[in-house]
C-alpha atoms as a PDB file:
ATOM      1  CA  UNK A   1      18.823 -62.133 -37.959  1.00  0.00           C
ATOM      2  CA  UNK A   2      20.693 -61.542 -34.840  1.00  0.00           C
ATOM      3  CA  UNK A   3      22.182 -58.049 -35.396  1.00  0.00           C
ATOM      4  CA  UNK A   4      17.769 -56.972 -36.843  1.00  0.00           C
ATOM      5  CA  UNK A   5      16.977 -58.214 -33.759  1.00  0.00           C
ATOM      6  CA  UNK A   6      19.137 -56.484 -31.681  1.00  0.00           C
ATOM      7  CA  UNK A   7      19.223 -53.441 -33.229  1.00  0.00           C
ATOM      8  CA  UNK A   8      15.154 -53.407 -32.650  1.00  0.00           C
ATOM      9  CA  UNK A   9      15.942 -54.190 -29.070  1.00  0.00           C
ATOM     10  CA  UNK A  10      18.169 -51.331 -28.517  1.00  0.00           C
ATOM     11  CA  UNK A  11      15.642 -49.080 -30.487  1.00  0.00           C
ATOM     12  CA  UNK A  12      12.901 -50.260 -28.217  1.00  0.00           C
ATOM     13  CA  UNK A  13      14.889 -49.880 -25.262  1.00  0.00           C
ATOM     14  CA  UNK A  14      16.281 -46.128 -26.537  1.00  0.00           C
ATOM     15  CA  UNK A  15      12.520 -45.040 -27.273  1.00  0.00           C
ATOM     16  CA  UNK A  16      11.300 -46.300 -23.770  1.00  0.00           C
ATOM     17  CA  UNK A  17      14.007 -44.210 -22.375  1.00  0.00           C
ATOM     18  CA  UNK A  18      12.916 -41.613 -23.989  1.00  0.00           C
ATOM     19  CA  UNK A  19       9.510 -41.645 -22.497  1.00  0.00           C
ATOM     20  CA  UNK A  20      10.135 -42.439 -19.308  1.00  0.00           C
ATOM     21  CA  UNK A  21      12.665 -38.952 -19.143  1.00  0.00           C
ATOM     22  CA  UNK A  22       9.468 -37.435 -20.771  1.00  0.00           C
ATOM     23  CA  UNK A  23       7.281 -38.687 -17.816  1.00  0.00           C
ATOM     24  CA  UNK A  24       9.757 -37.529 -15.378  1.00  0.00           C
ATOM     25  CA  UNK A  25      10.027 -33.670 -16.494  1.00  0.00           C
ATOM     26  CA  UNK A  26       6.485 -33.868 -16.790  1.00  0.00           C
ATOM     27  CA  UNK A  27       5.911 -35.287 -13.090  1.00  0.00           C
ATOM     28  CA  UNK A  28       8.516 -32.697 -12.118  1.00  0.00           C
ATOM     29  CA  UNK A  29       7.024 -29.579 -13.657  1.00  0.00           C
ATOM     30  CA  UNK A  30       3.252 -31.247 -12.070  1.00  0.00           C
ATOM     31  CA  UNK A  31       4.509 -31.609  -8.735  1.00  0.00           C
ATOM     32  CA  UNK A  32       6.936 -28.569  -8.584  1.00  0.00           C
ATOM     33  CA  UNK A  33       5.382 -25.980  -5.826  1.00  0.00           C
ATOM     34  CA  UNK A  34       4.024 -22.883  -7.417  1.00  0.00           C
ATOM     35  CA  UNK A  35       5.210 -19.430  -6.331  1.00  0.00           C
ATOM     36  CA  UNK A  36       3.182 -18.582  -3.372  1.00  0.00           C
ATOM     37  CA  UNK A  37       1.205 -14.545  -4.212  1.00  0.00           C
ATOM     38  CA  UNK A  38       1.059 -12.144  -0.869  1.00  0.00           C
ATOM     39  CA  UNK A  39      -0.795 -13.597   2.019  1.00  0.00           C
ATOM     40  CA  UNK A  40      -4.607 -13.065   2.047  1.00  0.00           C
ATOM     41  CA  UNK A  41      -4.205 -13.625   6.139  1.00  0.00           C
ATOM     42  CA  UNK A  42      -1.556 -12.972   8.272  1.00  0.00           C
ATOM     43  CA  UNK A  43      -0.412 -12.391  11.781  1.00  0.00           C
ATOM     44  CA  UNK A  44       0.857  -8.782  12.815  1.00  0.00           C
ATOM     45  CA  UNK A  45       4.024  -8.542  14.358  1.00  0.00           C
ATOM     46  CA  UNK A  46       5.157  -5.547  15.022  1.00  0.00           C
ATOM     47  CA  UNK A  47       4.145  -2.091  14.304  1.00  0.00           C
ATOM     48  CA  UNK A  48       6.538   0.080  12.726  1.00  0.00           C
ATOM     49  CA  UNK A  49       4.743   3.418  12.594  1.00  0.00           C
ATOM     50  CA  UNK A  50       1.327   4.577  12.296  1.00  0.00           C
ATOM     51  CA  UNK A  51       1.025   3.294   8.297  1.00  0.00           C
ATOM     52  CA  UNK A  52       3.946   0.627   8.209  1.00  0.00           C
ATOM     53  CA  UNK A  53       3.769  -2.850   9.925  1.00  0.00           C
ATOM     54  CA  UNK A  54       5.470  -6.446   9.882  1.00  0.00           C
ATOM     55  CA  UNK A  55       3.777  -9.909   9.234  1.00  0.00           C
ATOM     56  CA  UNK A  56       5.180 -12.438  11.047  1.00  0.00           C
ATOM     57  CA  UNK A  57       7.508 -14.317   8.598  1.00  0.00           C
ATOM     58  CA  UNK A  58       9.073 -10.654   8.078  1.00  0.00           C
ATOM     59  CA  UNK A  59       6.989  -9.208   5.189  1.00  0.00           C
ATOM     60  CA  UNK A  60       6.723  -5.463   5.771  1.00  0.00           C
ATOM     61  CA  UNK A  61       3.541  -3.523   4.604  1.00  0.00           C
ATOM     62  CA  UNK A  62       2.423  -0.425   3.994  1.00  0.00           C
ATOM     63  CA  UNK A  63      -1.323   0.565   4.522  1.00  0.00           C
ATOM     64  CA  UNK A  64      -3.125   2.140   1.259  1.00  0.00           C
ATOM     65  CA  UNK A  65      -4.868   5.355   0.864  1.00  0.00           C
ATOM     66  CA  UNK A  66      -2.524   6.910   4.244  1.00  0.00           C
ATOM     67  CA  UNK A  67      -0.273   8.785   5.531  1.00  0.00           C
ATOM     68  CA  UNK A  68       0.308   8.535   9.050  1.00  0.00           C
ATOM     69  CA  UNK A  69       3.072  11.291  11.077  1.00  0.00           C
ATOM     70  CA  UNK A  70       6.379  10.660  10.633  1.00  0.00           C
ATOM     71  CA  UNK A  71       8.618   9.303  13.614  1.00  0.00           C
ATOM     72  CA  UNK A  72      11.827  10.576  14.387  1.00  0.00           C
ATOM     73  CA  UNK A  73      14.703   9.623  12.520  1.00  0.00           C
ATOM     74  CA  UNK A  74      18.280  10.637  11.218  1.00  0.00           C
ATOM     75  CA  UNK A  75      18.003  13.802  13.786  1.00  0.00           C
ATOM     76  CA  UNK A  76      14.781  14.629  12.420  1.00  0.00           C
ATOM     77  CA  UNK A  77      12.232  15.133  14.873  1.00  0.00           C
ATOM     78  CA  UNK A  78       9.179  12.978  15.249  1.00  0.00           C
ATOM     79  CA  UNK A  79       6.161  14.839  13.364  1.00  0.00           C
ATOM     80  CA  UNK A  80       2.943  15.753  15.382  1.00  0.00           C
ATOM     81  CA  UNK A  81       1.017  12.847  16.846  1.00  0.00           C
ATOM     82  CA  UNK A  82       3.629  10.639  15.369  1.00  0.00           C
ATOM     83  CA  UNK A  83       3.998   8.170  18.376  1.00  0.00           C
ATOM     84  CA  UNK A  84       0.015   8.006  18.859  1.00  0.00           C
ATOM     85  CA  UNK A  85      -0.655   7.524  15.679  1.00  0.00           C
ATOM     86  CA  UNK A  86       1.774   4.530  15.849  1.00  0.00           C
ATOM     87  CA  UNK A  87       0.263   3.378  19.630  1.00  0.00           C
ATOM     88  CA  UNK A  88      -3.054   3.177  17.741  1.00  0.00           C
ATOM     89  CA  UNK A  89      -2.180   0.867  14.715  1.00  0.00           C
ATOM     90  CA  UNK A  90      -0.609  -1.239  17.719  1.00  0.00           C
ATOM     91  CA  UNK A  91      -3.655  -1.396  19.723  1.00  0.00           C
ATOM     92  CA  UNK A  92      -5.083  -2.084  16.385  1.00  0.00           C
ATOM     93  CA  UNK A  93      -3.493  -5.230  14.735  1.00  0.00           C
ATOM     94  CA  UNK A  94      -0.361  -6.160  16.595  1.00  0.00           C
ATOM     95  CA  UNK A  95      -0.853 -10.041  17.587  1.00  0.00           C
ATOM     96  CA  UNK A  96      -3.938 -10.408  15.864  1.00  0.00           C
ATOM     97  CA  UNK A  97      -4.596 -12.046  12.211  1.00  0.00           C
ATOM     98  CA  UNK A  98      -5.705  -9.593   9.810  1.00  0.00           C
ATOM     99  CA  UNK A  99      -7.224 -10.149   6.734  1.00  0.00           C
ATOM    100  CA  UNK A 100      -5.428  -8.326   3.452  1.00  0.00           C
ATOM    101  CA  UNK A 101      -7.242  -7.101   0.510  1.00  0.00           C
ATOM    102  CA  UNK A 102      -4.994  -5.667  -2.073  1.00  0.00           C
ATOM    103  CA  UNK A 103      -5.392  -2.956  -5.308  1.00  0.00           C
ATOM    104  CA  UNK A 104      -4.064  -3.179  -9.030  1.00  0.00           C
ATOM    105  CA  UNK A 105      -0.999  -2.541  -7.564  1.00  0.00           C
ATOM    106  CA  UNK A 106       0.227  -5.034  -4.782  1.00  0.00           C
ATOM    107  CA  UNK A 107       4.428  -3.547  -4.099  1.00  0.00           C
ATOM    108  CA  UNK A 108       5.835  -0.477  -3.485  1.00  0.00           C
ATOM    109  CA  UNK A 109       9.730   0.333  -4.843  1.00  0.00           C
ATOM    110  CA  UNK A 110      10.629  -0.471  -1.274  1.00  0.00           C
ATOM    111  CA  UNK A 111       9.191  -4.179  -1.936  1.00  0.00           C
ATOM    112  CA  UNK A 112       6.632  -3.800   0.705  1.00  0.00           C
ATOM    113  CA  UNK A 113       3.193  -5.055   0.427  1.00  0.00           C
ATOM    114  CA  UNK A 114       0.667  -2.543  -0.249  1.00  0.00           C
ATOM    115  CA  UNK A 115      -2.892  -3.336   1.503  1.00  0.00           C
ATOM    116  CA  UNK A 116      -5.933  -2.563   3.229  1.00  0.00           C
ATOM    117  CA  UNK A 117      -6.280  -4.511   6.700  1.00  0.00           C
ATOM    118  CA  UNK A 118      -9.710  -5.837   8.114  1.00  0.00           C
ATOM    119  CA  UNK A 119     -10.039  -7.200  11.574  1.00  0.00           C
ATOM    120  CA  UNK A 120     -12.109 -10.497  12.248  1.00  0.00           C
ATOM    121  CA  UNK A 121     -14.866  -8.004  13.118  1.00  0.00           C
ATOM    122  CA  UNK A 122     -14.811  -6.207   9.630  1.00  0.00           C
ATOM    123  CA  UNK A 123     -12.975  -3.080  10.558  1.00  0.00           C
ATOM    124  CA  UNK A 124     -11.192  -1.254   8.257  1.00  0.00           C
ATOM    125  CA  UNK A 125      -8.324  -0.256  10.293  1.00  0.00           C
ATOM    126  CA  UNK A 126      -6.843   2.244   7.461  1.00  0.00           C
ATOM    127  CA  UNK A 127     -10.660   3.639   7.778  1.00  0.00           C
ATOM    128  CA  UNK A 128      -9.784   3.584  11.630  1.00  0.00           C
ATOM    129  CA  UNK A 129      -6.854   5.311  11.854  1.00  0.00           C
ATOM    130  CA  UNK A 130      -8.287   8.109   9.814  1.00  0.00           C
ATOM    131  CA  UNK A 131     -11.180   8.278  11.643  1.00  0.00           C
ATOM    132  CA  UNK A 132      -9.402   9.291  14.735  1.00  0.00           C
ATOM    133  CA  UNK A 133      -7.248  12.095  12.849  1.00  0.00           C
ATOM    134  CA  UNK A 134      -4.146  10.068  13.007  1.00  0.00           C
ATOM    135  CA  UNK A 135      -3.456  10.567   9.565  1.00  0.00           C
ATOM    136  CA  UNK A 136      -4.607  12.127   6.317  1.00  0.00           C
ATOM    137  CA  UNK A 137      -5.667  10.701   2.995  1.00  0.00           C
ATOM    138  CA  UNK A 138      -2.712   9.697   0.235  1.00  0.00           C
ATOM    139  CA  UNK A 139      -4.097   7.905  -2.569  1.00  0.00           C
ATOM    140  CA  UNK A 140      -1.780   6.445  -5.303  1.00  0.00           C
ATOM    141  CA  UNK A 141      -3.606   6.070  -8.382  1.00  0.00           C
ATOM    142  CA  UNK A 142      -4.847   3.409  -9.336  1.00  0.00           C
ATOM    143  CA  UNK A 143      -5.138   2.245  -5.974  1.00  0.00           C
ATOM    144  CA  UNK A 144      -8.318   3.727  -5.118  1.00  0.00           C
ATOM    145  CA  UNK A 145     -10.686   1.298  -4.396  1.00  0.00           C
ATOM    146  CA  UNK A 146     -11.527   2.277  -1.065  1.00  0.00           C
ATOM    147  CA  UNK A 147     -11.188   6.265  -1.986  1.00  0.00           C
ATOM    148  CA  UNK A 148     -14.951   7.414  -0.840  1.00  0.00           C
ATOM    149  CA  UNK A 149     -14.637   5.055   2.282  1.00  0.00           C
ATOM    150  CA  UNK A 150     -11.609   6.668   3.929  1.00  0.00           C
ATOM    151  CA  UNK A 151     -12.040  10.284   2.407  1.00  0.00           C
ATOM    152  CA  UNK A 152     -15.128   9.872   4.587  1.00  0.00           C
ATOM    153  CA  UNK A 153     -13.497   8.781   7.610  1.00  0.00           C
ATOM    154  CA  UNK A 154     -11.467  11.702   6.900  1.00  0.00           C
ATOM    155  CA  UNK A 155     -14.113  14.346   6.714  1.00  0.00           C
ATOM    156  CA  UNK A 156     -15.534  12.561   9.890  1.00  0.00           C
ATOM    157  CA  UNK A 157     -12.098  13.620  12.208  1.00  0.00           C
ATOM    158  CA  UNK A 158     -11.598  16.835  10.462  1.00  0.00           C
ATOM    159  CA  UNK A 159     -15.576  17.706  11.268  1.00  0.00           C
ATOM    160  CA  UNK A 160     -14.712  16.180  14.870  1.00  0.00           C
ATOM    161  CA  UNK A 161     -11.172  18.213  15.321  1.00  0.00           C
ATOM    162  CA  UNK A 162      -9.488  15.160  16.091  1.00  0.00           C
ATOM    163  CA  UNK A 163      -5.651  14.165  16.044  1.00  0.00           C
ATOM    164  CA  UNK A 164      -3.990  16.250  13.527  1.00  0.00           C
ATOM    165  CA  UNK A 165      -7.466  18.503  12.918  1.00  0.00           C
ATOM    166  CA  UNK A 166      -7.142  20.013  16.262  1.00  0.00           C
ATOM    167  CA  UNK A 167      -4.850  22.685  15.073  1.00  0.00           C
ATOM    168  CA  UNK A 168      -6.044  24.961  12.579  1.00  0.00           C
ATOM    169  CA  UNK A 169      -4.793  25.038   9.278  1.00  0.00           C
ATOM    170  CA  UNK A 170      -1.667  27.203   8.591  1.00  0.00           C
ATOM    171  CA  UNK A 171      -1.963  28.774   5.196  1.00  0.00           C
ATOM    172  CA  UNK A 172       0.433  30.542   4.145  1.00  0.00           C
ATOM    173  CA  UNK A 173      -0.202  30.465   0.425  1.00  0.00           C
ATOM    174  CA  UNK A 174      -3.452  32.575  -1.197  1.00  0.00           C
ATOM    175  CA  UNK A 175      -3.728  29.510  -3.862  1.00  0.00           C
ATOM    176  CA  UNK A 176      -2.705  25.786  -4.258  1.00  0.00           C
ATOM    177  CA  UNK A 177      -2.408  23.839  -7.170  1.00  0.00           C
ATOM    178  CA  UNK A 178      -3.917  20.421  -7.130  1.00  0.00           C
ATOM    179  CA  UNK A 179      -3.338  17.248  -9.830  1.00  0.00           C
ATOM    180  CA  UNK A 180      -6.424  15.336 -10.529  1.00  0.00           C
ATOM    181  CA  UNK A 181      -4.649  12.465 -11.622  1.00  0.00           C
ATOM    182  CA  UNK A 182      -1.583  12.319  -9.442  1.00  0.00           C
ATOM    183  CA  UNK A 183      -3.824  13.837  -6.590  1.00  0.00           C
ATOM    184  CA  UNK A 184      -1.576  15.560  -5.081  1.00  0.00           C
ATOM    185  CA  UNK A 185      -2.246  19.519  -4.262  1.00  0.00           C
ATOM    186  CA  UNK A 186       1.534  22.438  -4.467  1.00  0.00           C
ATOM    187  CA  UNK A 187       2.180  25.736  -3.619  1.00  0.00           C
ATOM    188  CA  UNK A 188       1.851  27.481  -6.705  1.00  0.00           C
ATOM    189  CA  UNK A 189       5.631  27.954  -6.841  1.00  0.00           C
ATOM    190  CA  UNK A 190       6.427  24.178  -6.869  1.00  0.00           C
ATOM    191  CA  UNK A 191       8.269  23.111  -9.994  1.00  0.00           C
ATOM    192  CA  UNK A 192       6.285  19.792  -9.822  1.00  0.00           C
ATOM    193  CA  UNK A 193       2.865  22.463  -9.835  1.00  0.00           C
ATOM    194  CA  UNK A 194       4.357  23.746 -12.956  1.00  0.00           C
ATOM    195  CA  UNK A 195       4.025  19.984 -14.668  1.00  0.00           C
ATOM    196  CA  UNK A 196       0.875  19.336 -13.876  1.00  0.00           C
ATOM    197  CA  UNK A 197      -1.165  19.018 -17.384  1.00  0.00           C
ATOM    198  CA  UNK A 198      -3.769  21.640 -18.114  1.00  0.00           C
ATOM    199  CA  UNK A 199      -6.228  19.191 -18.119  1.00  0.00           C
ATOM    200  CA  UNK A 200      -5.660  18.335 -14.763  1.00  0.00           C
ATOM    201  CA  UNK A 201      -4.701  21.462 -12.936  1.00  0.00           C
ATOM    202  CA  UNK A 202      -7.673  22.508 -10.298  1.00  0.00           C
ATOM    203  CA  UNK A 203      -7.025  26.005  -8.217  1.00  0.00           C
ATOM    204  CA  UNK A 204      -7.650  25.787  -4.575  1.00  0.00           C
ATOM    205  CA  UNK A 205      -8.189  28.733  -2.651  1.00  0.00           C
ATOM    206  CA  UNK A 206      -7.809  26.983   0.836  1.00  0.00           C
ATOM    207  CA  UNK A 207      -5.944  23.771   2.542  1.00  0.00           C
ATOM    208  CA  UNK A 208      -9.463  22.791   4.064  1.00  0.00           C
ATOM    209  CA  UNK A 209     -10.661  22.439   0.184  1.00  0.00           C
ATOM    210  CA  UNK A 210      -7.474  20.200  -0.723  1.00  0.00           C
ATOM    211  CA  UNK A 211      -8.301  17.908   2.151  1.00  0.00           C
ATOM    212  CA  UNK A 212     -11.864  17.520   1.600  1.00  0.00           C
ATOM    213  CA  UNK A 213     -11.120  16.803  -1.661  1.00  0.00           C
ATOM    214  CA  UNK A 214      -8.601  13.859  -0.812  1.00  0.00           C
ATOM    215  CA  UNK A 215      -5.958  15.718  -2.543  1.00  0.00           C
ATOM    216  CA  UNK A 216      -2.527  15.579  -0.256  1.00  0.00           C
ATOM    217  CA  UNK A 217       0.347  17.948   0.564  1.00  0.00           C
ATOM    218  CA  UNK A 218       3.243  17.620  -2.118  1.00  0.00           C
ATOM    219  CA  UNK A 219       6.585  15.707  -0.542  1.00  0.00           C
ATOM    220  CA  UNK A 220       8.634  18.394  -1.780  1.00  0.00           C
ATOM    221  CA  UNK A 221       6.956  21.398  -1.151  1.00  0.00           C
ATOM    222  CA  UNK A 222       4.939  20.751   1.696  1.00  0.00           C
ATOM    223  CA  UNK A 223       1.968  22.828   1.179  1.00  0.00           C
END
């Protein structure tokens, strides 16, 4: 009677056991912190260039639907209206909170956070700095929400002259070759113009036409 009872004892005292681990892994997975997504607010930094800025806390992000001048670097020189275009995004957002809103896609293959900024007041500053000619229109499909807005803004400085509009357009080329889908526009002797799908292949007969369009010069060829 002794060794039934004891061996329902240590049975009890096994299943308890039992339980209790349960309860802990459960607690644990309950209370464990969830991954935090990007920030929805943040405070600005620093100001890299005129498209690229720092969070404080160190995340880096890119602005959507831009491209601002490129600054000098590895002997290159610094592109027209690099270091206003750059002045501006700091008179902008550094040392203020900005509000985020991202697309479909949220990263680059750099890791940085892709994003449109809005200041307390509502401004758009990637709207902003386009509005001022400070930089020109590069969408990434699919992150187009805001395509009409800053084509717009874009129309507005090119209308205006402003910032990088000032100068006329150098065309060299009697043709381009735009993608709709990557929307991108090449000279026509751009290997990359040669890939473009038949179903997306547009002729343009001017650079104006490309930019009004909110197609954008080809990294390579650099229509």
């Amino acid at each position: 009677m002794n060794s039934c009872f004891s061996q329902k004892t240590k049975n009890r005292k096994q299943k308890t056991a039992l339980i209790l681990l349960l309860l802990a892994v459960c607690l644990a997975w309950g209370c464990a912190p969830k991954p935090q997504g990007p920030p929805r607010q943040a405070l600005v930094e620093r100001v890299i260039d005129g498209d690229t800025l720092v969070l404080a806390g160190g995340k880096h992000v890119r602005l959507l639907g831009l491209d601002a001048p490129e600054m000098a670097r590895e002997g290159r020189p610094a592109e027209f209206l690099a270091y206003k275009s750059k002045a501006c995004l700091a008179g902008l957002a550094q040392g203020k909170m900005v509000r985020l809103e991202y697309d479909q896609l949220r990263y680059d293959h750099y890791g940085r956070l892709l994003a449109y900024l809005f200041l307390p007041d509502h401004t758009l500053i990637n709207a902003a700095l386009l509005r001022q000619g400070l930089a020109h229109v590069y969408f990434h499909p699919p992150n187009v929400r805001y395509r009409e807005t800053l084509l717009a803004a874009q129309v507005e400085a090119m209308d205006a002259h402003r910032g990088l509009w000032q100068k006329a357009l150098h065309q060299d080329e009697p043709f381009y070759l735009a993608n709709r889908h990557t929307l991108r526009f090449h000279r026509p002797t751009c290997p990359l113009a040669q890939q473009i799908a038949p179903a997306n292949r547009r002729k343009i007969t001017s650079l104006k036409e490309a930019y009004l369009g909110g197609f954008s010069p080809c990294r390579s060829c650099k229509p």
